[in-house]
PDB file of N, CA and C in Angstrom:
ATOM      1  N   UNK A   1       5.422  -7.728 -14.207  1.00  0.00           N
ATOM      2  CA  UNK A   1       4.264  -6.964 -13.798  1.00  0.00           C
ATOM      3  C   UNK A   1       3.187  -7.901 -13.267  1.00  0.00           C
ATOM      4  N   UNK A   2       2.517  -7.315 -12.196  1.00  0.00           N
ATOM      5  CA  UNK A   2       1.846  -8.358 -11.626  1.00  0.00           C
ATOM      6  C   UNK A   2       0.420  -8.157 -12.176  1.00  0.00           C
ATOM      7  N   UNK A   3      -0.796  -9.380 -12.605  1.00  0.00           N
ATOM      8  CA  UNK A   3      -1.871  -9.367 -13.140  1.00  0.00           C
ATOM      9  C   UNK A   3      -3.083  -9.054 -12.035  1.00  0.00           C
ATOM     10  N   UNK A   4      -4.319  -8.273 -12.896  1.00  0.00           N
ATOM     11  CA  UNK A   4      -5.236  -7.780 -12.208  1.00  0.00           C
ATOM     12  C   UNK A   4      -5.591  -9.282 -11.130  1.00  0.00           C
ATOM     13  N   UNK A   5      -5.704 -10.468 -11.221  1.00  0.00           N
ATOM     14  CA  UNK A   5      -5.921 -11.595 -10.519  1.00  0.00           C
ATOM     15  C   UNK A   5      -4.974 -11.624  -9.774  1.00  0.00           C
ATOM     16  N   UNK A   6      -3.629 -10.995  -9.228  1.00  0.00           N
ATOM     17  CA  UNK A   6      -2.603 -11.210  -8.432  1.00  0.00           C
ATOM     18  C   UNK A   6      -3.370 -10.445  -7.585  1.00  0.00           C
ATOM     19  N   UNK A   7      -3.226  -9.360  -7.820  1.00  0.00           N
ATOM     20  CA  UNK A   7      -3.534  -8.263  -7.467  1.00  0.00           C
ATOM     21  C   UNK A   7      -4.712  -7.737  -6.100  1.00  0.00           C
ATOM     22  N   UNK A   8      -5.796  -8.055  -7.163  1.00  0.00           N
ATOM     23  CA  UNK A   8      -7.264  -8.033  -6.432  1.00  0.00           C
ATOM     24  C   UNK A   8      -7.804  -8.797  -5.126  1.00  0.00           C
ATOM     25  N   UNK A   9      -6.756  -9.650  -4.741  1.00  0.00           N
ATOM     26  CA  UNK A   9      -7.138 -10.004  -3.321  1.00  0.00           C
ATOM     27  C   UNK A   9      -6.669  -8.694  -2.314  1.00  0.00           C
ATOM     28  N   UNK A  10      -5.904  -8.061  -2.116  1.00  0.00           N
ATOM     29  CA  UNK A  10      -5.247  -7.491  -1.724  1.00  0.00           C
ATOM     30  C   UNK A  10      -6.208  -5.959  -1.395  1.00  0.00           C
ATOM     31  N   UNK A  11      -6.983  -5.664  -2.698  1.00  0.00           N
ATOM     32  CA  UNK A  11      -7.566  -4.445  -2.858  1.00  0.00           C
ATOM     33  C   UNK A  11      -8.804  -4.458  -2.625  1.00  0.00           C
ATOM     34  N   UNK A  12      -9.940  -4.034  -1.265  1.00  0.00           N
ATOM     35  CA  UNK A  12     -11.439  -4.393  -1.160  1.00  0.00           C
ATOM     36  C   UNK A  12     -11.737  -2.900  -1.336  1.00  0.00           C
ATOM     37  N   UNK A  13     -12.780  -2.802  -1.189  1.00  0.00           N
ATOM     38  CA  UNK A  13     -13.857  -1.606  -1.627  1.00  0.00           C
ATOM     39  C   UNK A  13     -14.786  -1.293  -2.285  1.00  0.00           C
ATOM     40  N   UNK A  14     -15.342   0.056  -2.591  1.00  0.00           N
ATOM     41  CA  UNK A  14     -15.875   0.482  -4.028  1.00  0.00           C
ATOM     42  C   UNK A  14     -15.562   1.724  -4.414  1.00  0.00           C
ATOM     43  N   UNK A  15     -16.856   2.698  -5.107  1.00  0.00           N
ATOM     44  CA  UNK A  15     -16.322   4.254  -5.662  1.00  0.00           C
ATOM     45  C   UNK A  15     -15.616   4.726  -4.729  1.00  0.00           C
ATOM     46  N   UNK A  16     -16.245   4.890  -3.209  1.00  0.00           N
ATOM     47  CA  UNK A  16     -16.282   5.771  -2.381  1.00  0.00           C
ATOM     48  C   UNK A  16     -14.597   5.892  -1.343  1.00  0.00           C
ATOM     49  N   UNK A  17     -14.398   4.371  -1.426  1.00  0.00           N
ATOM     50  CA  UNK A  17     -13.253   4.023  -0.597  1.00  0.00           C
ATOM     51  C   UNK A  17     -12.665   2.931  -0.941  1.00  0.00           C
ATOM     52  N   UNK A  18     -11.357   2.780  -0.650  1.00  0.00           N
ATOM     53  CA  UNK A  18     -10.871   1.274  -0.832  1.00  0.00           C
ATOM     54  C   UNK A  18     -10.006   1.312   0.202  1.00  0.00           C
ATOM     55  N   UNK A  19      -9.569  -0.270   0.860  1.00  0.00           N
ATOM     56  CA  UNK A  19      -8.787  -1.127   1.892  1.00  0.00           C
ATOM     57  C   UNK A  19      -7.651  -1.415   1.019  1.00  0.00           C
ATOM     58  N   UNK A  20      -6.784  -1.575   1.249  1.00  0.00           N
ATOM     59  CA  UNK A  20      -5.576  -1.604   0.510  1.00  0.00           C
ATOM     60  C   UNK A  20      -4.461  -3.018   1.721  1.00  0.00           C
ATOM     61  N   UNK A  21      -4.790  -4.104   1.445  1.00  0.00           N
ATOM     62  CA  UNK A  21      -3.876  -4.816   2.621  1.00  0.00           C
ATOM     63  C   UNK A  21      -2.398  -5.423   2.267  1.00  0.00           C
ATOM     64  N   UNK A  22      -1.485  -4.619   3.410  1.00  0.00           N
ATOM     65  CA  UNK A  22      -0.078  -4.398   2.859  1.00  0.00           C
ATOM     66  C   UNK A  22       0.958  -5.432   4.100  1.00  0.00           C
ATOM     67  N   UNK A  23       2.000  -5.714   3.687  1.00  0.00           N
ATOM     68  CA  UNK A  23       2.972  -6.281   4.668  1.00  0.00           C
ATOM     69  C   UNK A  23       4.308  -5.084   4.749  1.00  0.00           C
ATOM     70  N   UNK A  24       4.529  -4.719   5.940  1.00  0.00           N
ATOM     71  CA  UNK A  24       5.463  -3.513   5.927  1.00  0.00           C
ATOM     72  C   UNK A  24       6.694  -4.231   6.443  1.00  0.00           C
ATOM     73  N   UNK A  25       8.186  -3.966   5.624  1.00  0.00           N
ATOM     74  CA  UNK A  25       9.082  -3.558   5.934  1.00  0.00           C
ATOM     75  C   UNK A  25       9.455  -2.378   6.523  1.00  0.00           C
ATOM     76  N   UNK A  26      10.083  -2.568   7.751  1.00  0.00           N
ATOM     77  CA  UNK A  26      10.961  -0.942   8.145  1.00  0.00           C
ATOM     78  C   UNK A  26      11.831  -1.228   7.905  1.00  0.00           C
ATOM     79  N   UNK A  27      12.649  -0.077   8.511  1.00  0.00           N
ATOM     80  CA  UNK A  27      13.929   0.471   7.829  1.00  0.00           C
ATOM     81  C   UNK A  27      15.009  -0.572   6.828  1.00  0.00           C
ATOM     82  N   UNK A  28      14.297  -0.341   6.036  1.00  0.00           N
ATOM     83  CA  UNK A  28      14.926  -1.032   4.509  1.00  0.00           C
ATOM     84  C   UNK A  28      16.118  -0.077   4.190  1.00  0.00           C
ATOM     85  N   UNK A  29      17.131  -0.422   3.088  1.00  0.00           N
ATOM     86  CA  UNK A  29      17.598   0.638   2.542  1.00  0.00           C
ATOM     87  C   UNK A  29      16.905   1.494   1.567  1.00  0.00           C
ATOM     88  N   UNK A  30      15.752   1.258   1.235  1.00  0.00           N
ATOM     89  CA  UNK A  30      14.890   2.238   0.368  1.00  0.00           C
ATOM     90  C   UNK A  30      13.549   1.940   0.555  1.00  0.00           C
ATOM     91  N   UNK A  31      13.191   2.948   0.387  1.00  0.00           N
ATOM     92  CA  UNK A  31      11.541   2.577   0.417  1.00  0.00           C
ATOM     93  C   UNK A  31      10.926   2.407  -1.071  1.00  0.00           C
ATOM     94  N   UNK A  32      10.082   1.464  -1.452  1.00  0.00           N
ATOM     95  CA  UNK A  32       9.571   0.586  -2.666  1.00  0.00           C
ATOM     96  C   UNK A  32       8.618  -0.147  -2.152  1.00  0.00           C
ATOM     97  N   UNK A  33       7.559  -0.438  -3.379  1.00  0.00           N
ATOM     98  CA  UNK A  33       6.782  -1.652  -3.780  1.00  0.00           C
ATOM     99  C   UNK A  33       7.777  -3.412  -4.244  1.00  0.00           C
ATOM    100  N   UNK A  34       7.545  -4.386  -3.192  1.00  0.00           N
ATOM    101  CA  UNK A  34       8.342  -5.222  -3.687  1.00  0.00           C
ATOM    102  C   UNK A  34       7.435  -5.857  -4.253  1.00  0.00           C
ATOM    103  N   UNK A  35       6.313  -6.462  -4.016  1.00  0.00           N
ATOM    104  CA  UNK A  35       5.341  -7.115  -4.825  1.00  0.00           C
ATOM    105  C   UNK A  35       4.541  -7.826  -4.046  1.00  0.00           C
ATOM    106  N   UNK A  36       3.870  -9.012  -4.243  1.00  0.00           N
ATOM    107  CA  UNK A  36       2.669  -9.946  -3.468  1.00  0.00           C
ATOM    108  C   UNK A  36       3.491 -10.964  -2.484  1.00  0.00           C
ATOM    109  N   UNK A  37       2.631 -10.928  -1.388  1.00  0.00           N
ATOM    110  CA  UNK A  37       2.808 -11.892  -0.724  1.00  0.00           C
ATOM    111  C   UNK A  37       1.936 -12.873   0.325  1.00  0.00           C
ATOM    112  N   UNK A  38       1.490 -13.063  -0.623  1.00  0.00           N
ATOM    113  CA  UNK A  38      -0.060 -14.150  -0.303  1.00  0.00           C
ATOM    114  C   UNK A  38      -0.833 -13.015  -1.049  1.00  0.00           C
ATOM    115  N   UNK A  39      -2.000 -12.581   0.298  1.00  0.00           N
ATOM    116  CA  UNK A  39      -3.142 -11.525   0.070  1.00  0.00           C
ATOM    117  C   UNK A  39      -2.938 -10.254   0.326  1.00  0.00           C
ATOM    118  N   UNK A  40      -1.607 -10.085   0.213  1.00  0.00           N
ATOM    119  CA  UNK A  40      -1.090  -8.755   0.721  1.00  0.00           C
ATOM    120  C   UNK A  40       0.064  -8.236  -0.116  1.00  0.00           C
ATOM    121  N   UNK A  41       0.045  -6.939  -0.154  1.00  0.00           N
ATOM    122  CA  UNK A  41       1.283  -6.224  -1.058  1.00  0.00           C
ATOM    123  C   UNK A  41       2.234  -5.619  -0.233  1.00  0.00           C
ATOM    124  N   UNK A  42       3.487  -6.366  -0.649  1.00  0.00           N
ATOM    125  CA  UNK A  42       4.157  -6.174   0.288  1.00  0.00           C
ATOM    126  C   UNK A  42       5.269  -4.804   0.202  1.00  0.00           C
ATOM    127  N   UNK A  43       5.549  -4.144   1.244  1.00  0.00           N
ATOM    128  CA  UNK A  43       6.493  -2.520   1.297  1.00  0.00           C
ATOM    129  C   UNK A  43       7.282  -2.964   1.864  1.00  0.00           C
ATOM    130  N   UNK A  44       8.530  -2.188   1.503  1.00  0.00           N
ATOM    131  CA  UNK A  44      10.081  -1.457   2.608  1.00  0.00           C
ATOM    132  C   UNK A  44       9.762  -0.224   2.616  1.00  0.00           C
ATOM    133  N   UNK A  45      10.018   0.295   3.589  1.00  0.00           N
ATOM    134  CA  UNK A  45      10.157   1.838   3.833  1.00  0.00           C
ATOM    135  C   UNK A  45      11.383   1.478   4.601  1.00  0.00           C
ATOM    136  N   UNK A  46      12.292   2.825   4.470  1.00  0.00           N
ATOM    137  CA  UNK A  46      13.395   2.985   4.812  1.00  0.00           C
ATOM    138  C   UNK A  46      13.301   4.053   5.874  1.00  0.00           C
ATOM    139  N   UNK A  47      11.941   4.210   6.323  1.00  0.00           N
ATOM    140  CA  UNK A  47      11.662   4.395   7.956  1.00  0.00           C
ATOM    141  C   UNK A  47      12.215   3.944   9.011  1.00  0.00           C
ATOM    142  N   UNK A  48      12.340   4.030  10.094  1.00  0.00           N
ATOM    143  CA  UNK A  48      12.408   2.704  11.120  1.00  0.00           C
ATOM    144  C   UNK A  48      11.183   3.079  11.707  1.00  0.00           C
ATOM    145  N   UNK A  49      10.516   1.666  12.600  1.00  0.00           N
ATOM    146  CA  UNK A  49       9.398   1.799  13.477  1.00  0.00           C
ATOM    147  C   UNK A  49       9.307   2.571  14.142  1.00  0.00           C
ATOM    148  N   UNK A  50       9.255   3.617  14.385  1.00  0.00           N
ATOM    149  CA  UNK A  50       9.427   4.113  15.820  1.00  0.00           C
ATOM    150  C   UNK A  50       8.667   5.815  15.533  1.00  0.00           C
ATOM    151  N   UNK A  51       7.685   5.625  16.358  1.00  0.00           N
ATOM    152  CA  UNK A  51       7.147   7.438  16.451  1.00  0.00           C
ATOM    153  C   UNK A  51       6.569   7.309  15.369  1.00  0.00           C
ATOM    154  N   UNK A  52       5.942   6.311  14.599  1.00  0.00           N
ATOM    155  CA  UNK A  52       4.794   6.613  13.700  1.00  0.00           C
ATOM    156  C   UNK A  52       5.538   6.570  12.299  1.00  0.00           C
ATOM    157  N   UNK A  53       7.154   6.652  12.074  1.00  0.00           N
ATOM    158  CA  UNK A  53       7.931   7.296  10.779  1.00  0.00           C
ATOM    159  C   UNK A  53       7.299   6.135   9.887  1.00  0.00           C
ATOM    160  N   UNK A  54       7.681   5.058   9.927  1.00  0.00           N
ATOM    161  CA  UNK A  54       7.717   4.009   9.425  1.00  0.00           C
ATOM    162  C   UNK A  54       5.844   3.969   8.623  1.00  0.00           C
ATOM    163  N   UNK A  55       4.659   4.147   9.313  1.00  0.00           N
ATOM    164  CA  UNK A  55       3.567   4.125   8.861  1.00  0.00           C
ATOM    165  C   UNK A  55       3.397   5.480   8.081  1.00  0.00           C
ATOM    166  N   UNK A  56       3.945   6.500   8.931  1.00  0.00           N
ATOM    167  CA  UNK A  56       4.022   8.303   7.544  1.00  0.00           C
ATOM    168  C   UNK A  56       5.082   7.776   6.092  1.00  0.00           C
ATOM    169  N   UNK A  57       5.960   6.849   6.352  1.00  0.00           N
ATOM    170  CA  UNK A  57       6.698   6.648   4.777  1.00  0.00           C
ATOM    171  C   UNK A  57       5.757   5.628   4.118  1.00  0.00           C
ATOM    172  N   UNK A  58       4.697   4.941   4.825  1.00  0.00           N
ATOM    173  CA  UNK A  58       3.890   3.456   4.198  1.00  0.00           C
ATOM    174  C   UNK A  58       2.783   4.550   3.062  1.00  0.00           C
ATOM    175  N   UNK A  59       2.389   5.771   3.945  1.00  0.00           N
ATOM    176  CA  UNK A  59       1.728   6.382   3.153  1.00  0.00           C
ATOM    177  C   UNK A  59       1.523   7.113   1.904  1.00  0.00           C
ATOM    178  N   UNK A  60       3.484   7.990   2.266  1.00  0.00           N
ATOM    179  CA  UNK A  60       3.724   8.940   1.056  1.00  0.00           C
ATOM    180  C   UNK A  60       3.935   7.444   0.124  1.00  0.00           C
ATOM    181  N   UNK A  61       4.591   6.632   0.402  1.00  0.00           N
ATOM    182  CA  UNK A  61       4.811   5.612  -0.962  1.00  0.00           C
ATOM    183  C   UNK A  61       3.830   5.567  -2.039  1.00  0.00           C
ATOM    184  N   UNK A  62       3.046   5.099  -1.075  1.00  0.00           N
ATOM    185  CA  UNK A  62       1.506   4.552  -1.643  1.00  0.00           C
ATOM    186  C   UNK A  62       0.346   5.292  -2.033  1.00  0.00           C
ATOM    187  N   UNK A  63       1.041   6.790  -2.194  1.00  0.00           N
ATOM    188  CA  UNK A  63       0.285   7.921  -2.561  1.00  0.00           C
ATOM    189  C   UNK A  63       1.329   8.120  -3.548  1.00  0.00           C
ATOM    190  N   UNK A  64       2.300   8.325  -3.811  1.00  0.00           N
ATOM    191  CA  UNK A  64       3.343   8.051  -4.863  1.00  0.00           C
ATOM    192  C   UNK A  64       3.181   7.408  -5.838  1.00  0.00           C
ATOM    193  N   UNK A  65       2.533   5.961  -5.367  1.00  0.00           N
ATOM    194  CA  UNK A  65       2.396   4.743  -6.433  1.00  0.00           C
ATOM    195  C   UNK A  65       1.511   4.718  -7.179  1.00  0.00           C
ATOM    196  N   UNK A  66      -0.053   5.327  -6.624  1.00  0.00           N
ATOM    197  CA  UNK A  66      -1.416   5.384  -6.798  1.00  0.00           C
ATOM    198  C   UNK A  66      -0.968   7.411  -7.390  1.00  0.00           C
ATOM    199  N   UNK A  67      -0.192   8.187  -7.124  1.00  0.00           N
ATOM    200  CA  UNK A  67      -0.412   9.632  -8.032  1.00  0.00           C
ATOM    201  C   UNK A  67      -1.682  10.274  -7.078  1.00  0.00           C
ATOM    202  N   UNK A  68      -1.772   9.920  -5.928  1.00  0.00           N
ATOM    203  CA  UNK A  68      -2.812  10.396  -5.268  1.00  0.00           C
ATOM    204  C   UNK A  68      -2.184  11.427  -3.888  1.00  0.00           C
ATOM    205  N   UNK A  69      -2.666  12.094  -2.902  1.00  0.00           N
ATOM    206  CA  UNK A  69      -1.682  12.989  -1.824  1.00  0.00           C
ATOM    207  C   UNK A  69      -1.539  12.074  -0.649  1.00  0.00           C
ATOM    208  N   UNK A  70      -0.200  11.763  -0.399  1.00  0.00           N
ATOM    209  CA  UNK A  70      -0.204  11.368   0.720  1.00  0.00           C
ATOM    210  C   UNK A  70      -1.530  11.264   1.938  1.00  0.00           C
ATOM    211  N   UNK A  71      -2.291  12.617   2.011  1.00  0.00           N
ATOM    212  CA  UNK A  71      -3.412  12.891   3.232  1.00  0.00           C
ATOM    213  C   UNK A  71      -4.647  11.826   3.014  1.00  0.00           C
ATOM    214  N   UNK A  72      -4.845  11.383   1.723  1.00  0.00           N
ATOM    215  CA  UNK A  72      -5.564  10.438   1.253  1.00  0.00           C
ATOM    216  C   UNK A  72      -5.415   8.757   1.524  1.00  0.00           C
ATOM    217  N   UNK A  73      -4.377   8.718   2.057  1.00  0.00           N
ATOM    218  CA  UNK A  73      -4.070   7.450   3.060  1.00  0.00           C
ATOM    219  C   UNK A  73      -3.655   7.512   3.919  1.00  0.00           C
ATOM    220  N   UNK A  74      -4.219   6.612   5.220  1.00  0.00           N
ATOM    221  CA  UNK A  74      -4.017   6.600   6.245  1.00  0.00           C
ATOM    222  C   UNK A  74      -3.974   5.044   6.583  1.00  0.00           C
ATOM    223  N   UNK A  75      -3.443   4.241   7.918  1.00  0.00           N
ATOM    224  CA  UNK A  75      -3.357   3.173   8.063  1.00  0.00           C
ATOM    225  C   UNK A  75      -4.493   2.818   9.149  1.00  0.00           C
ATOM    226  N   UNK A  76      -5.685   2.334   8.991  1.00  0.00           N
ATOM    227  CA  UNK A  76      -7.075   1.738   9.124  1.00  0.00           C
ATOM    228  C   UNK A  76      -6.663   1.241  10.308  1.00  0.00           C
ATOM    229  N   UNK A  77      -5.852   0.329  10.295  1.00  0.00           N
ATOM    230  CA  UNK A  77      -5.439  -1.064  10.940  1.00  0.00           C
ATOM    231  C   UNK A  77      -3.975  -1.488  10.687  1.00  0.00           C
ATOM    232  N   UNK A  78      -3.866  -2.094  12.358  1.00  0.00           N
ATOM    233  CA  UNK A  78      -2.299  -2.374  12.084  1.00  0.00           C
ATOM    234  C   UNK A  78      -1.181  -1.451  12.601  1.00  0.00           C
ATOM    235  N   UNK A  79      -1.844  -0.562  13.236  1.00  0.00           N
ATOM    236  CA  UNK A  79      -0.873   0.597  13.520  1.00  0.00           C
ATOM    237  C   UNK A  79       0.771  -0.128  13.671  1.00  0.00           C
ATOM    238  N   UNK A  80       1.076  -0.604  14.602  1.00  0.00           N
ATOM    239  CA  UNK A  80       2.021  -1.007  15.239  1.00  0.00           C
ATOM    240  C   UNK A  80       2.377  -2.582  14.834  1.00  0.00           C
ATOM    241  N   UNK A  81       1.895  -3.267  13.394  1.00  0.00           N
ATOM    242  CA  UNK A  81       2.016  -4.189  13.466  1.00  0.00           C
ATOM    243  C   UNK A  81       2.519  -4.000  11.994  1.00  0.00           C
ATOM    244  N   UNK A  82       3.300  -5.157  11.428  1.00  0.00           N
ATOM    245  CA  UNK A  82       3.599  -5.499  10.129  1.00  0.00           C
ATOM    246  C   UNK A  82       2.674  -5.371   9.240  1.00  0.00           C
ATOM    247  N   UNK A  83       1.415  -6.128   9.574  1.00  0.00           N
ATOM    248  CA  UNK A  83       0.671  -5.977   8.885  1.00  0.00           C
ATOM    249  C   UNK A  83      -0.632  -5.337   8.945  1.00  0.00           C
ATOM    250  N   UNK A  84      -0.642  -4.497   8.144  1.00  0.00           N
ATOM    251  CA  UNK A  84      -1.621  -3.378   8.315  1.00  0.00           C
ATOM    252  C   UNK A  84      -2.634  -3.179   6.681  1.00  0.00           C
ATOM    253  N   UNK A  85      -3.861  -2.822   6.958  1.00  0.00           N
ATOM    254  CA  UNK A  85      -5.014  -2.301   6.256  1.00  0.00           C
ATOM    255  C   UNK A  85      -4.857  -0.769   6.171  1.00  0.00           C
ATOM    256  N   UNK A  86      -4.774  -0.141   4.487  1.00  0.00           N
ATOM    257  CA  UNK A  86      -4.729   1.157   4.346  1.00  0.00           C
ATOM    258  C   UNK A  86      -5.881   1.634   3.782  1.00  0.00           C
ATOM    259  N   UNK A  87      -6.715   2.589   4.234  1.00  0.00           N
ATOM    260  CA  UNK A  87      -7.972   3.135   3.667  1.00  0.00           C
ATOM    261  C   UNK A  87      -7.402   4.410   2.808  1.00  0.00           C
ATOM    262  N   UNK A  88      -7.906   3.845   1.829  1.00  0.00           N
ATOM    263  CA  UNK A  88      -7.239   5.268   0.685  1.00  0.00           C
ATOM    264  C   UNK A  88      -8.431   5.769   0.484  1.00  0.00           C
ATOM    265  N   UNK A  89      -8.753   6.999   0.121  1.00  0.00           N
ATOM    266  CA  UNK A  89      -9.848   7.959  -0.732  1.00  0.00           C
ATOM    267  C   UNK A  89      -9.788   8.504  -1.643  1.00  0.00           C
ATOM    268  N   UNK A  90     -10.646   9.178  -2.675  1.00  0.00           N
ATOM    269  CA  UNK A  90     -10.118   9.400  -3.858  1.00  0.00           C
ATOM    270  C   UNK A  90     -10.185   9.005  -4.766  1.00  0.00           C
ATOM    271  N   UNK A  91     -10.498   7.329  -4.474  1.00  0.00           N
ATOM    272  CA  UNK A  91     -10.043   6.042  -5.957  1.00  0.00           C
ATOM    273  C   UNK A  91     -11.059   5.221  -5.729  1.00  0.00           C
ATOM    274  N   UNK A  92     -11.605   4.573  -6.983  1.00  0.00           N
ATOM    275  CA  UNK A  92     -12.529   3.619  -7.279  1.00  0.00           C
ATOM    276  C   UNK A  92     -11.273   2.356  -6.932  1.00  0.00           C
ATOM    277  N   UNK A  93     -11.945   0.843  -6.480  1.00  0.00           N
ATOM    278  CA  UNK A  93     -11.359   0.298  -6.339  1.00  0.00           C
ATOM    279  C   UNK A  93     -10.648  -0.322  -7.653  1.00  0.00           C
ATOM    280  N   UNK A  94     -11.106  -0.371  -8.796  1.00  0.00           N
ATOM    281  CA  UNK A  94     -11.022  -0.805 -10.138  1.00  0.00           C
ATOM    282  C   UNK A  94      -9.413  -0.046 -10.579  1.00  0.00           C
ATOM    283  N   UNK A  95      -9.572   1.466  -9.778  1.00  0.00           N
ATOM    284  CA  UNK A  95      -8.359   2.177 -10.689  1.00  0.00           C
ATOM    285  C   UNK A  95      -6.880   1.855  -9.424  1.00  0.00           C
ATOM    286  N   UNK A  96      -7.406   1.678  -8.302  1.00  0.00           N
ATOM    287  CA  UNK A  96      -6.155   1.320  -7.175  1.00  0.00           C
ATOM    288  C   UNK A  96      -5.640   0.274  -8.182  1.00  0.00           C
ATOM    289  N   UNK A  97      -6.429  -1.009  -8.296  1.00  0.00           N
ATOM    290  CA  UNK A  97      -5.550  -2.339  -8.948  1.00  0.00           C
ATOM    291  C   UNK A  97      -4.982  -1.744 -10.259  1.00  0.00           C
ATOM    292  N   UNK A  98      -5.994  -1.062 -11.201  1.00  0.00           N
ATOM    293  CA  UNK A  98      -5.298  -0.867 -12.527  1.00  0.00           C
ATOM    294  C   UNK A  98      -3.568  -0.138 -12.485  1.00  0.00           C
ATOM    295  N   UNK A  99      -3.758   0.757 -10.915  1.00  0.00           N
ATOM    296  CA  UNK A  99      -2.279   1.261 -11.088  1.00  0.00           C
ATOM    297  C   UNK A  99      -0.988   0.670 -10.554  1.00  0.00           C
ATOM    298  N   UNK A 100      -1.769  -0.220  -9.412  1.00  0.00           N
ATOM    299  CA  UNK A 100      -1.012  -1.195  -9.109  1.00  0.00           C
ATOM    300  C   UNK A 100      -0.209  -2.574 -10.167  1.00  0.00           C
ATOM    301  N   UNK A 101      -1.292  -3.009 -10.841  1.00  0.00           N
ATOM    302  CA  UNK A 101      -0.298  -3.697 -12.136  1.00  0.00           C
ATOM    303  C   UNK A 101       0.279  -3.076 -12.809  1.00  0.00           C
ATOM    304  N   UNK A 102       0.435  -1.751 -13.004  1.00  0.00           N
ATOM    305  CA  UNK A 102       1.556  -0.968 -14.094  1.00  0.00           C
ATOM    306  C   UNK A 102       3.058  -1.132 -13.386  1.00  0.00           C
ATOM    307  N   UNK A 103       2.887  -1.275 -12.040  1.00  0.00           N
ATOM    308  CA  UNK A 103       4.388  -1.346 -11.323  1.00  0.00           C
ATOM    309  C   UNK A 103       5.180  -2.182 -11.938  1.00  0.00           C
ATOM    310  N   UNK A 104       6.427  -1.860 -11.621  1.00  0.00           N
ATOM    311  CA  UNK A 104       7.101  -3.017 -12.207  1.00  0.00           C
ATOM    312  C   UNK A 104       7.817  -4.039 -10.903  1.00  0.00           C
ATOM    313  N   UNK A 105       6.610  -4.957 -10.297  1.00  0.00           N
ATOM    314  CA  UNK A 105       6.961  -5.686  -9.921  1.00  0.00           C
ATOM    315  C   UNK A 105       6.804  -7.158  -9.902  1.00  0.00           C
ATOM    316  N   UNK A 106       6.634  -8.458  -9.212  1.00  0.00           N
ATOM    317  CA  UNK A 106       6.646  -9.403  -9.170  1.00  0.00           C
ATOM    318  C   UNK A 106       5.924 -10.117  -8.338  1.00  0.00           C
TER     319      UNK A 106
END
């Protein structure tokens, strides 16, 4: 499980909103949280790039992971690139990280 100090580079914000900065895999064989990689949390989606699929599976995940609705994230930044900034709503930045270390990853 990864610690609130792994973690918290990754997650900016406050009450109102938080940035969420992710490294995307497409078409993986599954879509998952694999864990950190540098300042960023890194995804597979088992999307492929193409027509947006790949950033609509970055979302349901990560509304999955966080227990929040998919419509509540969207990708800020990065559209078309690996690496992308997700603006979530909904969440204090304090409770994004707290649910993020419950994962079980690395």
């Amino acid at each position: 499980m990864p610690d609130h100090k792994t973690i918290s580079p990754a997650v900016t914000g406050s009450d109102t909103g938080v940035s969420l900065r992710v490294k995307v895999v497409p078409g993986a064989s599954r879509s998952r949280v694999v864990g950190m990689l540098g300042a960023r949390l890194k995804l597979s989606v088992a999307a492929p790039p193409e027509a947006g699929k790949a950033n609509q599976a970055v979302c349901v995940l990560i509304g999955k992971v966080l227990d929040i609705p998919a419509r509540d994230v969207v990708v800020a930044a990065g559209v078309s690139n690996p690496q992308k900034t997700l603006a979530i709503t909904g969440l204090a930045r304090q409770v994004v990280i707290d649910r993020l270390c419950k994962l079980d990853i690395h």
